[in-house]
N, C-alpha and C. Protein backbone atom coordinates (compact mmCIF):
# COMPACT_ATOMS: atom_id res chain seq x y z
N UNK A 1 -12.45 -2.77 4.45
CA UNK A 1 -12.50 -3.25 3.08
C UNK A 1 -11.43 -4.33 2.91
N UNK A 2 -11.95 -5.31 2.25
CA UNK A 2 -10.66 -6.00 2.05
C UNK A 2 -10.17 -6.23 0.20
N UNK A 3 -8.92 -6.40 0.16
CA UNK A 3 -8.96 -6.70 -1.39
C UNK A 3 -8.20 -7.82 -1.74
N UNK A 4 -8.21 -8.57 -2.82
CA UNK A 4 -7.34 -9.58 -3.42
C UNK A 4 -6.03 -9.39 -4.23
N UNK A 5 -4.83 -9.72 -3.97
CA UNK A 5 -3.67 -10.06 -5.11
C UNK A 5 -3.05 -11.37 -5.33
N UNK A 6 -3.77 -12.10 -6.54
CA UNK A 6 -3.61 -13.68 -6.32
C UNK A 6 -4.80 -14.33 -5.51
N UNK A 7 -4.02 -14.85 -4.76
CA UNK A 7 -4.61 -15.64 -3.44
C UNK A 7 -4.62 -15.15 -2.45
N UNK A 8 -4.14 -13.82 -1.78
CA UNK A 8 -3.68 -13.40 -0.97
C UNK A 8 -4.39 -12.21 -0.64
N UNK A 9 -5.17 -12.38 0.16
CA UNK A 9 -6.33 -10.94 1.17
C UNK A 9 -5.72 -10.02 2.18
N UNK A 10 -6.12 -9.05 1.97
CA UNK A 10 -5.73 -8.09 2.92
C UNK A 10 -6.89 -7.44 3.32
N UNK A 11 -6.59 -6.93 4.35
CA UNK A 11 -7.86 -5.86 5.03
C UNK A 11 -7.45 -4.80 5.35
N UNK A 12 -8.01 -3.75 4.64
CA UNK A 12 -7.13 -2.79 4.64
C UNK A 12 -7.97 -1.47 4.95
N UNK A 13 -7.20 -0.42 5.66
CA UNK A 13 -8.22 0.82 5.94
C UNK A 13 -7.51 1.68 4.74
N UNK A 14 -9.12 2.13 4.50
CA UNK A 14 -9.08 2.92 3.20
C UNK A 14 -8.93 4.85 3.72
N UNK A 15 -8.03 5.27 3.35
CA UNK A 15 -7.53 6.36 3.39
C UNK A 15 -8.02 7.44 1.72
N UNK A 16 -9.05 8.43 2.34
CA UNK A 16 -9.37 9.47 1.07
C UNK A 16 -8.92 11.15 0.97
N UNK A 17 -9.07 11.44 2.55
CA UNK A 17 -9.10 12.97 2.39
C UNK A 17 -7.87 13.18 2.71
N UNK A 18 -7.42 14.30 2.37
CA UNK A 18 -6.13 15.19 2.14
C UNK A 18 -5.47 14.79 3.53
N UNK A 19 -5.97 15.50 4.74
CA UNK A 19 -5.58 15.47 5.73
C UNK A 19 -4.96 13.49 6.27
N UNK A 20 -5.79 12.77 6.11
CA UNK A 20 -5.65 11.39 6.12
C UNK A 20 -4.24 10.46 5.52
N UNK A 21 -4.29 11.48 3.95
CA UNK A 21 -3.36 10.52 2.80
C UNK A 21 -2.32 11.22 3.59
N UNK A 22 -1.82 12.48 3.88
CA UNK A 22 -0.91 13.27 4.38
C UNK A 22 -0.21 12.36 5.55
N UNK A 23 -1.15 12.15 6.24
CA UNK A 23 -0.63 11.54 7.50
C UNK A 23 -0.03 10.34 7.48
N UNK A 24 -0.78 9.21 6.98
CA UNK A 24 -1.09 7.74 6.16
C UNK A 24 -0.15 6.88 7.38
N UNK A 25 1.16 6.28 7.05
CA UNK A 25 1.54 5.49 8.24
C UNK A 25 2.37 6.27 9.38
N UNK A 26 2.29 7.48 9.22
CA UNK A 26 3.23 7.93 10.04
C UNK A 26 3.36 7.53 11.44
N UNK A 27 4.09 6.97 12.40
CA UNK A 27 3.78 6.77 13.48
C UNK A 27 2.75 5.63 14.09
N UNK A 28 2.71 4.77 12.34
CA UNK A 28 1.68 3.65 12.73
C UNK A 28 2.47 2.57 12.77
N UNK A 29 1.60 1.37 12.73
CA UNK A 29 2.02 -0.10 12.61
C UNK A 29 0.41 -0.30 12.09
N UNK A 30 0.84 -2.02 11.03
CA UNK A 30 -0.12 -2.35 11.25
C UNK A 30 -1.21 -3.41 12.32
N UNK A 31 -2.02 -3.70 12.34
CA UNK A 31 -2.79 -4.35 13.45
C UNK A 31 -3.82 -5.45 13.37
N UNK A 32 -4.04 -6.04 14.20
CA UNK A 32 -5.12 -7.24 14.02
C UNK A 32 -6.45 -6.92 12.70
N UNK A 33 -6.94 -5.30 13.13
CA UNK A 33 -7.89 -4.68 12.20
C UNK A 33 -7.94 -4.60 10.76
N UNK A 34 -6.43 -4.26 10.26
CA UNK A 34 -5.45 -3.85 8.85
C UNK A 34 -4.22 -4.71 8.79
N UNK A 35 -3.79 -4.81 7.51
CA UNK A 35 -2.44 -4.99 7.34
C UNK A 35 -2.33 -4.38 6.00
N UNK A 36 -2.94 -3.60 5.64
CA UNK A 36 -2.74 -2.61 4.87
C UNK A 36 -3.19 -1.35 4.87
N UNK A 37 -2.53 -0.40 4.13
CA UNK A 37 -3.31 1.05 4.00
C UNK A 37 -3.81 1.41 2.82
N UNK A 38 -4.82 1.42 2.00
CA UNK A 38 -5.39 1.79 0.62
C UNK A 38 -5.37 3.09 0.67
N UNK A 39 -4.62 3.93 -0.31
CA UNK A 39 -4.71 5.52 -0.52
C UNK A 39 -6.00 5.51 -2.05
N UNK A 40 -6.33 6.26 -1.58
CA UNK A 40 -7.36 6.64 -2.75
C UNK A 40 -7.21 8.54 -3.65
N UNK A 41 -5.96 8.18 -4.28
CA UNK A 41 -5.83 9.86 -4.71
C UNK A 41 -6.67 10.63 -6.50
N UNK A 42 -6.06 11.77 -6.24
CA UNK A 42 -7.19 12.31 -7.05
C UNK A 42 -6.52 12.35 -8.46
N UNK A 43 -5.16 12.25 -8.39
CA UNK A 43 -4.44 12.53 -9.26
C UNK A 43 -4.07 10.92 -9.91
N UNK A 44 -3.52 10.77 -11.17
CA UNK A 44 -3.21 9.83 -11.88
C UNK A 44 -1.48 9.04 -11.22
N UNK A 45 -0.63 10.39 -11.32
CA UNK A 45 0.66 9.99 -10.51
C UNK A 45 0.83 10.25 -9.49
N UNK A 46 1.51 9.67 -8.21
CA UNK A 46 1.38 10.31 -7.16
C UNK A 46 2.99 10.16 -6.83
N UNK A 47 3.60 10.91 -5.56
CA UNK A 47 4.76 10.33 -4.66
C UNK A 47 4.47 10.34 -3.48
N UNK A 48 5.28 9.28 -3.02
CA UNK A 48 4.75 8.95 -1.61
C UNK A 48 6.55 9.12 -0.91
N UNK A 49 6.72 9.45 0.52
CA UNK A 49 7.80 9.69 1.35
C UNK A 49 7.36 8.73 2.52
N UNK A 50 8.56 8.54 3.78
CA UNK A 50 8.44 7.70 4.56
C UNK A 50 8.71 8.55 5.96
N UNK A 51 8.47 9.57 5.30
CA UNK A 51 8.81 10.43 6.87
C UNK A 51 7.93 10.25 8.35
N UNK A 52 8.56 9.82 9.22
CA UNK A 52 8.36 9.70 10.41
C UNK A 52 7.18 8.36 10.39
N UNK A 53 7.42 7.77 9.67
CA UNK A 53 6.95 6.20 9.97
C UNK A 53 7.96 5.11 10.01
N UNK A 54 7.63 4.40 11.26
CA UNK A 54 7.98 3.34 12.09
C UNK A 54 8.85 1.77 11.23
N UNK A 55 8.02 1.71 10.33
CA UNK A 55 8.62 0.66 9.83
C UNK A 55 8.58 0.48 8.03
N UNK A 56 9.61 -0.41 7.84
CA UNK A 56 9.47 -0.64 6.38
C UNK A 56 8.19 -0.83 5.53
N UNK A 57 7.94 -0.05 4.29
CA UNK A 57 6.82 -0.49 3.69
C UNK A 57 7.33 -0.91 1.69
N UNK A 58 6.19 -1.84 1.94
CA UNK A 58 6.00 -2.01 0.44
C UNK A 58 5.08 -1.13 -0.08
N UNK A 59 5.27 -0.34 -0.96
CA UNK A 59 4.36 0.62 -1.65
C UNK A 59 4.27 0.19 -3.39
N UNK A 60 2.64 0.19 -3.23
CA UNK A 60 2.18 -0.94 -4.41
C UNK A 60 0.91 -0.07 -5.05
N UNK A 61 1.49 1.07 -6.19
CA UNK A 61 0.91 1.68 -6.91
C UNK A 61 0.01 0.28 -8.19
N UNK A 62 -1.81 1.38 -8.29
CA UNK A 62 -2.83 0.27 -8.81
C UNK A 62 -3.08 1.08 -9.46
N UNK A 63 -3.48 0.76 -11.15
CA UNK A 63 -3.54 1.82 -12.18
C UNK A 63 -4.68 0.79 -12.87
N UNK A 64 -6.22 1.03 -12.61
CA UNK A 64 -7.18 0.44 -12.97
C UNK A 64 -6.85 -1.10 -12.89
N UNK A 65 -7.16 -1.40 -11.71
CA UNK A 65 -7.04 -3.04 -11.07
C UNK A 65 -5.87 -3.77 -11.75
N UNK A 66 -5.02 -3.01 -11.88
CA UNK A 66 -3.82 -3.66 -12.24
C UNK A 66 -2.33 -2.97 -11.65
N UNK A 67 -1.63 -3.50 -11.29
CA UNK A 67 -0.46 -3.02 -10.42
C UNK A 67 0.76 -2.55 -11.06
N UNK A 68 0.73 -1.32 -10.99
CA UNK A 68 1.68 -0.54 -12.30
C UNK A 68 3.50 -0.30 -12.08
N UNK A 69 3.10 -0.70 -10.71
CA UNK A 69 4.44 -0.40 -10.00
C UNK A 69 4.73 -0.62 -8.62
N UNK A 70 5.72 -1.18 -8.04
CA UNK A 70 6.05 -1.55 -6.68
C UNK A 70 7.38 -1.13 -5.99
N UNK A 71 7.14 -0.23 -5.22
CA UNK A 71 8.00 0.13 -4.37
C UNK A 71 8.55 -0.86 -3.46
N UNK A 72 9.92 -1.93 -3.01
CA UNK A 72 9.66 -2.55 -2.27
C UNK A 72 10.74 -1.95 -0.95
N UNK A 73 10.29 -2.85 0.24
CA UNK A 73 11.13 -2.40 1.38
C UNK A 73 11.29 -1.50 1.90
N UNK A 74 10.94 -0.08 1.43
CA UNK A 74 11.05 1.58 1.61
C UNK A 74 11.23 1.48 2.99
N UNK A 75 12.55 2.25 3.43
CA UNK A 75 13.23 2.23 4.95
C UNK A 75 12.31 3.53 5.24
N UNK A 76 12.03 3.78 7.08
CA UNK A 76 11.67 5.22 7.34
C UNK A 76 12.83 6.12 7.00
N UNK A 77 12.46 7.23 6.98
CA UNK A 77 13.21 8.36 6.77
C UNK A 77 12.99 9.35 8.26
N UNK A 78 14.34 9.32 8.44
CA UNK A 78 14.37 9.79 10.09
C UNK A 78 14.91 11.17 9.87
N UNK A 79 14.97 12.04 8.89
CA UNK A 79 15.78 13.08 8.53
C UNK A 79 14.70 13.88 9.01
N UNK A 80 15.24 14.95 9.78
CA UNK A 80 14.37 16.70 10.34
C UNK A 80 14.07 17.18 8.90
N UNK A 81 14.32 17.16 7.92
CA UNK A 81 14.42 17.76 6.56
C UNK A 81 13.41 17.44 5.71
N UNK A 82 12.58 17.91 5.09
CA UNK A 82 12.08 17.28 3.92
C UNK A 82 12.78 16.62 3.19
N UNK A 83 13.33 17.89 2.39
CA UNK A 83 13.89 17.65 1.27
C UNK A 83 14.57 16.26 1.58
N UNK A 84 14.95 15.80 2.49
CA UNK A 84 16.16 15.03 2.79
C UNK A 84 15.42 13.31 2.31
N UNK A 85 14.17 13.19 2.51
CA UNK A 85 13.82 11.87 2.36
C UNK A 85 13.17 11.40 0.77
N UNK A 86 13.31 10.57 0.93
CA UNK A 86 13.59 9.97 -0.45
C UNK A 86 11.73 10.07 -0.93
N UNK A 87 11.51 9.89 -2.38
CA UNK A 87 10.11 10.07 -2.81
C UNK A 87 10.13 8.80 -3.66
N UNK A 88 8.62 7.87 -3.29
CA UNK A 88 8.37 6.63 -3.87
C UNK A 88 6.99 7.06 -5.09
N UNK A 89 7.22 7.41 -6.44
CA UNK A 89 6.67 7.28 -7.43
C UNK A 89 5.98 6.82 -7.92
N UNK A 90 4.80 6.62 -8.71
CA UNK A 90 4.37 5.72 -9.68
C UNK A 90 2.88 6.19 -9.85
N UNK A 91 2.26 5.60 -10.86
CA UNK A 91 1.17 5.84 -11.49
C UNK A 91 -0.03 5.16 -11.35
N UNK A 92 -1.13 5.69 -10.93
CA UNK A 92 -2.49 4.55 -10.61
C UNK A 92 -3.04 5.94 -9.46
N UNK A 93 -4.67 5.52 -9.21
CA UNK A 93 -4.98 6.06 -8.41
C UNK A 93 -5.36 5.65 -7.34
N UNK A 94 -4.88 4.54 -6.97
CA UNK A 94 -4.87 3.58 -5.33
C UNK A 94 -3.29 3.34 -5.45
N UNK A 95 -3.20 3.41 -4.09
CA UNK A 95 -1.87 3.09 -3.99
C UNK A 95 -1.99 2.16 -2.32
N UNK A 96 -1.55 1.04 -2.57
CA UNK A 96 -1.57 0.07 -1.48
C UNK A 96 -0.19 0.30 -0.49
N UNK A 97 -0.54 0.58 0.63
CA UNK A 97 1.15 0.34 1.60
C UNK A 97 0.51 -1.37 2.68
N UNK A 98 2.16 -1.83 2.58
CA UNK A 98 1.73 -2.86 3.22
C UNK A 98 3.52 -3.24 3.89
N UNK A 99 3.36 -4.20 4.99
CA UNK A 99 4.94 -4.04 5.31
C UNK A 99 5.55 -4.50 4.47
N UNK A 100 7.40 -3.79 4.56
CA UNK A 100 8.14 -3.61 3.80
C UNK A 100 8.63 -5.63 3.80
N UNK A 101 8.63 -5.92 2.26
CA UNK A 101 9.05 -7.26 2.51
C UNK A 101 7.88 -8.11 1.69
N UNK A 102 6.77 -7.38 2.44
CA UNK A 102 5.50 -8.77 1.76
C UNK A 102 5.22 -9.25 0.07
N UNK A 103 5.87 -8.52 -0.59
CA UNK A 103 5.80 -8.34 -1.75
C UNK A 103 6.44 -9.17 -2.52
N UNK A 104 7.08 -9.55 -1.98
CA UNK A 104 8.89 -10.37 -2.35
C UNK A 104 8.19 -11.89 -1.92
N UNK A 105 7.67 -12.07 -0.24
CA UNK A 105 7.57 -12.98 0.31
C UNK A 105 6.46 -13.74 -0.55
N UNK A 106 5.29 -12.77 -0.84
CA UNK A 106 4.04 -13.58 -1.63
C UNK A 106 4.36 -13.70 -2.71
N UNK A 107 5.25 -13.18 -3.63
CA UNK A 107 5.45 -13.27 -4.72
C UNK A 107 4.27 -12.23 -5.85
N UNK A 108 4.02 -10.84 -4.89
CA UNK A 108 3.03 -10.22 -5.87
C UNK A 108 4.17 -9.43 -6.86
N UNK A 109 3.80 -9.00 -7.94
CA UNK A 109 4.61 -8.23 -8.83
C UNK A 109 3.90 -7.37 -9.54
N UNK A 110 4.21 -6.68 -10.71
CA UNK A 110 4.06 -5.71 -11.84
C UNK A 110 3.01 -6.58 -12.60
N UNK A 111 1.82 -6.03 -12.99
CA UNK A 111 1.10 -6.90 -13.53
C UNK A 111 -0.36 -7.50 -13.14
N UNK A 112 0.12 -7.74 -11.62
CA UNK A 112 -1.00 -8.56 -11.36
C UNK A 112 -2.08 -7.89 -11.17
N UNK A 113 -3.40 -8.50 -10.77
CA UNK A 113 -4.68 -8.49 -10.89
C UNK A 113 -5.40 -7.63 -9.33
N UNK A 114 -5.96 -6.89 -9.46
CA UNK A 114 -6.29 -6.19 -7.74
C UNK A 114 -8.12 -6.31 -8.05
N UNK A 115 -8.17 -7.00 -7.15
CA UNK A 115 -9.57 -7.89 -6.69
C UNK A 115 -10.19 -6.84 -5.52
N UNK A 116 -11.08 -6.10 -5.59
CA UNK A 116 -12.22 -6.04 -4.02
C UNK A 116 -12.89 -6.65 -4.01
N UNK A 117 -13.15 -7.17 -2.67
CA UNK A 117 -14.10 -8.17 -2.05
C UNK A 117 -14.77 -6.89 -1.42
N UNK A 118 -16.23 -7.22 -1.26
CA UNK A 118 -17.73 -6.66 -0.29
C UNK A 118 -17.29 -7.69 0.69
């Protein structure tokens, strides 16, 4: 699937079931295929953690095609602990991860417009 913010496309694998969102970048990168991850949750608010994934993400909560909130840069969390790693917030029921940084670089923000393309 791919979607729009601005001018700017991504292709992104869409993530739905429990087992999937649970897992989401852990131990990933993204790839020629994706450069994003679309969560699709059931709930209105969600939190998201960085446990045992590889690299920085931007986490870019979508609250009916509009972007309610942006996590930027989120470091992994290398802690054995739950409790120990930090929880990224916000409201919408897609929540976009994309690397930590891109957010800043394209200039997407609070506000803008979230486009799917067929």
């Amino acid at each position: 699937m791919r979607l729009k913010i601005g001018e700017n496309i991504f292709n992104v694998k869409v993530v739905q079931s429990v087992n999937d969102r649970a897992e989401g970048m852990m131990g990933k990168t993204f790839n020629d295929h994706y450069n994003g991850m679309l969560f699709l949750m059931d709930e209105d608010i969600s939190c998201f953690w960085m446990k045992n994934c590889i690299i920085p993400l931007d986490i870019i909560f979508i609250d009916r095609g509009t972007i309610s909130k942006i996590h930027h840069d989120c470091p992994p969390c290398e802690s054995e602990e739950d409790h120990e790693c930090e929880n990224y917030c916000g409201r919408g029921r897609m929540i976009l991860e994309v690397d930590g940084g891109t957010c800043k670089e394209l200039e997407i923000s609070r506000g803008d417009q979230v486009q799917f393309l067929l």
